[in-house]
C-alpha atoms as a PDB file:
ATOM      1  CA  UNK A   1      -2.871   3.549 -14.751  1.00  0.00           C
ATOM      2  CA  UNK A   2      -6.229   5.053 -15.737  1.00  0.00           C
ATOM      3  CA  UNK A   3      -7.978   2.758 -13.158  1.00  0.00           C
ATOM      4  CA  UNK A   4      -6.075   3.181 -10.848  1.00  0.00           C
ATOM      5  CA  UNK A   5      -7.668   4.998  -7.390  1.00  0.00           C
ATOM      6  CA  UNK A   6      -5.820   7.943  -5.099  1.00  0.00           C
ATOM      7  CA  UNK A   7      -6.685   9.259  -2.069  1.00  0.00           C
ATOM      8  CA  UNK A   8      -4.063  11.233  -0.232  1.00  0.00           C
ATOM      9  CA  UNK A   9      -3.158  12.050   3.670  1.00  0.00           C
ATOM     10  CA  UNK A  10      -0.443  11.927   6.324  1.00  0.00           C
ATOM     11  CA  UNK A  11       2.666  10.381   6.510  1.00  0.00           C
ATOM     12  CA  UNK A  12       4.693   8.978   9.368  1.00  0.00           C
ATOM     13  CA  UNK A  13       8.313   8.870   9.503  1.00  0.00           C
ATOM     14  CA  UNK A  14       8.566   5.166   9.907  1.00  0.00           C
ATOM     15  CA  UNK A  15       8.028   1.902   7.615  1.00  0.00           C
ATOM     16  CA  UNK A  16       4.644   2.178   8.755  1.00  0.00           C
ATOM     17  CA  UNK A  17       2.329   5.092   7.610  1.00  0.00           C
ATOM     18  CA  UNK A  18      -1.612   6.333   7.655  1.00  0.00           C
ATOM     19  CA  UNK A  19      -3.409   8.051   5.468  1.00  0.00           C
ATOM     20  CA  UNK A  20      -5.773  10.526   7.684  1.00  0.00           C
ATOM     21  CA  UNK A  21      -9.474  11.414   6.358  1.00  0.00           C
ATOM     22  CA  UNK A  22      -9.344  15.071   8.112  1.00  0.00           C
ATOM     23  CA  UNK A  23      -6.271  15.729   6.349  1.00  0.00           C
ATOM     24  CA  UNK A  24      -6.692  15.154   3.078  1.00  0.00           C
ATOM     25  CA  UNK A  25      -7.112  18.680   1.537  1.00  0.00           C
ATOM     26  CA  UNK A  26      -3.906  19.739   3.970  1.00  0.00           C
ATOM     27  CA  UNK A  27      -1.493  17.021   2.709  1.00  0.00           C
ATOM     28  CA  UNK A  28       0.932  16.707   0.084  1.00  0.00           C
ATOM     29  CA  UNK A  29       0.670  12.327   0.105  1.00  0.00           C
ATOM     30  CA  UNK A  30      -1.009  10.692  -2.252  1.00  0.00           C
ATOM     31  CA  UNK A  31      -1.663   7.104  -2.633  1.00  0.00           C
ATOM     32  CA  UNK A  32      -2.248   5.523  -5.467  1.00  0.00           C
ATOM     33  CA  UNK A  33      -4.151   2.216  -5.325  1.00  0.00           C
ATOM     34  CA  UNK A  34      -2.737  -0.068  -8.407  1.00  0.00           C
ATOM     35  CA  UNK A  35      -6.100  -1.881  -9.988  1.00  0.00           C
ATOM     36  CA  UNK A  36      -5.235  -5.764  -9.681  1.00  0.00           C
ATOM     37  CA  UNK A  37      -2.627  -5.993  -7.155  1.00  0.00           C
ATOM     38  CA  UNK A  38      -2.373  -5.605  -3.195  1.00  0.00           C
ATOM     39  CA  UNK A  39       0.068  -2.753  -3.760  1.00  0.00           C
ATOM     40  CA  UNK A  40      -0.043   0.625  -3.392  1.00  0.00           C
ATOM     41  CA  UNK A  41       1.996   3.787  -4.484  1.00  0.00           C
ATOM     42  CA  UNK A  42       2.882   6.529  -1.842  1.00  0.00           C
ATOM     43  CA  UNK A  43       3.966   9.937  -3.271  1.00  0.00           C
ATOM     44  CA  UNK A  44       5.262  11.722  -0.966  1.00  0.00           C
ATOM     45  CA  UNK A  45       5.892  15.108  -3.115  1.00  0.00           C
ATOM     46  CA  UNK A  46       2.551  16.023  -5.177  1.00  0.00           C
ATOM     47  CA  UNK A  47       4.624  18.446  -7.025  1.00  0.00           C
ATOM     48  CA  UNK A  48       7.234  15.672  -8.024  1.00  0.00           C
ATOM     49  CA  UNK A  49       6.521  12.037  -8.277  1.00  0.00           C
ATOM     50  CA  UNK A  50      10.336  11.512  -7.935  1.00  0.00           C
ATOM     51  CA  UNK A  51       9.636  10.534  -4.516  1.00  0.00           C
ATOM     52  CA  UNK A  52       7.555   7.788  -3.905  1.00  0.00           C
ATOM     53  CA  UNK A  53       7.354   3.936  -2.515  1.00  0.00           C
ATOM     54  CA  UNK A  54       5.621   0.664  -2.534  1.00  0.00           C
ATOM     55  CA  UNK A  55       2.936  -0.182   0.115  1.00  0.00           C
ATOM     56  CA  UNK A  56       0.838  -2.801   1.318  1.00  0.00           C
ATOM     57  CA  UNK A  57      -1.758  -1.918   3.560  1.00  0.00           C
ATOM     58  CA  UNK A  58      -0.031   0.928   6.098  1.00  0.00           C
ATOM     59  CA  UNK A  59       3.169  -1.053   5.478  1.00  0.00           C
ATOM     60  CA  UNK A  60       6.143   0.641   3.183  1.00  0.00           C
ATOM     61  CA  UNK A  61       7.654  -1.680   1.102  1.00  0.00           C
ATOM     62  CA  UNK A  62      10.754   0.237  -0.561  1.00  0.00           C
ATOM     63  CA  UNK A  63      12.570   2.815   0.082  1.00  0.00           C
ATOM     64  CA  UNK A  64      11.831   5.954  -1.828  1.00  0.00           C
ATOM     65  CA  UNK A  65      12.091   5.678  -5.745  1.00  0.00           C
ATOM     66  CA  UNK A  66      10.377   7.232  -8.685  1.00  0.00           C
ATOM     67  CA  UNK A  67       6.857   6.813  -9.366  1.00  0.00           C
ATOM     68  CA  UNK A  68       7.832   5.108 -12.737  1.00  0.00           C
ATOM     69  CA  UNK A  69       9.984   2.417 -10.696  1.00  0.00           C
ATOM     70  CA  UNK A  70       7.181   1.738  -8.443  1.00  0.00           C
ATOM     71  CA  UNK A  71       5.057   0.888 -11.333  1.00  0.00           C
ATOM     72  CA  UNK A  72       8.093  -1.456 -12.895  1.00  0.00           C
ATOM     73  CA  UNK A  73       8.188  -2.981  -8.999  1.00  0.00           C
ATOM     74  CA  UNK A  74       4.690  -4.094  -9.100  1.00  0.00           C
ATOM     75  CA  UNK A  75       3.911  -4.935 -12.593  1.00  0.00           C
ATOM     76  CA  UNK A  76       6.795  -6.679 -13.217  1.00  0.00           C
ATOM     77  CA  UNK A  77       6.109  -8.791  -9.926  1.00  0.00           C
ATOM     78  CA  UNK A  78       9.850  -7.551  -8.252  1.00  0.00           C
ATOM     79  CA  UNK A  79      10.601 -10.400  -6.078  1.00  0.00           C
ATOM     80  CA  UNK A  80      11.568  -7.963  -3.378  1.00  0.00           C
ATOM     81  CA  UNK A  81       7.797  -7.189  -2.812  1.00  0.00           C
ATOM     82  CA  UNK A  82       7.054 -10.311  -3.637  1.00  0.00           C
ATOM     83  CA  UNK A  83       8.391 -11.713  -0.385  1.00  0.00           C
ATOM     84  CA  UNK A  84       7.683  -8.526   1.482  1.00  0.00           C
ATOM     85  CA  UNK A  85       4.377  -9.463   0.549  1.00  0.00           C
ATOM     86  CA  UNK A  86       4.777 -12.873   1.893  1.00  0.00           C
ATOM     87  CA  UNK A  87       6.398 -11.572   5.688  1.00  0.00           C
ATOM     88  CA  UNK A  88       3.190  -9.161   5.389  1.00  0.00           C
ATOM     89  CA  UNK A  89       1.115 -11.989   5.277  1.00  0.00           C
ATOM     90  CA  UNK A  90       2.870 -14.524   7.939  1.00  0.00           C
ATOM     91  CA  UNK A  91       3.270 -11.401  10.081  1.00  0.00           C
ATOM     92  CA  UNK A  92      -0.567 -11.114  10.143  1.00  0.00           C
ATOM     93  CA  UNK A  93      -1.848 -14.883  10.023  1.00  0.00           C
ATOM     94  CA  UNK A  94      -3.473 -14.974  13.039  1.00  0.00           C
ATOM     95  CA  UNK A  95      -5.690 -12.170  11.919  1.00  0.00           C
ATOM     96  CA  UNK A  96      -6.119 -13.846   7.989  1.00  0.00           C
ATOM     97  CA  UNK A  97      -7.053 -17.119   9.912  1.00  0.00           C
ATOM     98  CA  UNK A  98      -9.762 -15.739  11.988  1.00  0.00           C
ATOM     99  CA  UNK A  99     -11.239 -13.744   9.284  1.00  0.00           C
ATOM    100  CA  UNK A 100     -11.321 -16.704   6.771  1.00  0.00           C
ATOM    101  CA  UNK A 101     -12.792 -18.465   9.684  1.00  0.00           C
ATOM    102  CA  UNK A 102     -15.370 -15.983  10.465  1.00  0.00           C
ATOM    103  CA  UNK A 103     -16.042 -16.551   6.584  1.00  0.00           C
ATOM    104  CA  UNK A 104     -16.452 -20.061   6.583  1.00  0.00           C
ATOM    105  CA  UNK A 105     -18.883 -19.946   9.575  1.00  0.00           C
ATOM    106  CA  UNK A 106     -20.918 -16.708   8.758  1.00  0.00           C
ATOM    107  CA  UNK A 107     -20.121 -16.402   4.975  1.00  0.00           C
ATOM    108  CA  UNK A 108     -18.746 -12.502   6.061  1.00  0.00           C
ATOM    109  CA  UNK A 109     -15.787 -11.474   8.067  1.00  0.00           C
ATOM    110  CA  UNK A 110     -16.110  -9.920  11.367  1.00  0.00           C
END
């Protein structure tokens, strides 16, 4: 995972989390954006990565496993995310539709 990008923040206790600017040298989350895919990685313990999860957007995805299943979740394409992926996306077509929209008309999203 060479490419792939962290940044790190906050977490929140529910399926949905943030990651805050301000408190990025405080926190002990790091997100790991996978190079190619959608998905993130959340760790959740920077001094183990035996606790982490799949995300999409602020959205978790799984509960917490090791940093080495995450990676087998998304590059094997797990089905599980695969159709978490897909409620993500009907969850938020109204959105997706007025951006592509907005593309279409201006040739950039709003």
């Amino acid at each position: 995972m060479s490419q792939d990008t962290e940044k790190t923040g906050t977490n929140e206790s529910s399926q949905n989390f943030a990651l805050q600017k301000e408190d990025k040298e405080a926190s002990s989350i790091k997100e790991i954006i996978v190079t190619g895919t959608p998905f993130g990685i959340v760790v959740t313990d920077r001094e183990s990565e035996e606790n982490c999860f799949v995300a999409l957007g602020n959205k978790r995805l799984t509960p917490l496993i090791t940093r080495e299943q995450a990676n087998e979740a998304i590059k094997g394409k797990d089905w599980d995310l695969i159709v978490q992926l897909c409620m993500h996306i009907m969850e938020h077509k109204e959105t997706i539709d007025k951006i592509n929209q907005a593309t279409r008309t201006t040739g950039m999203p709003e």
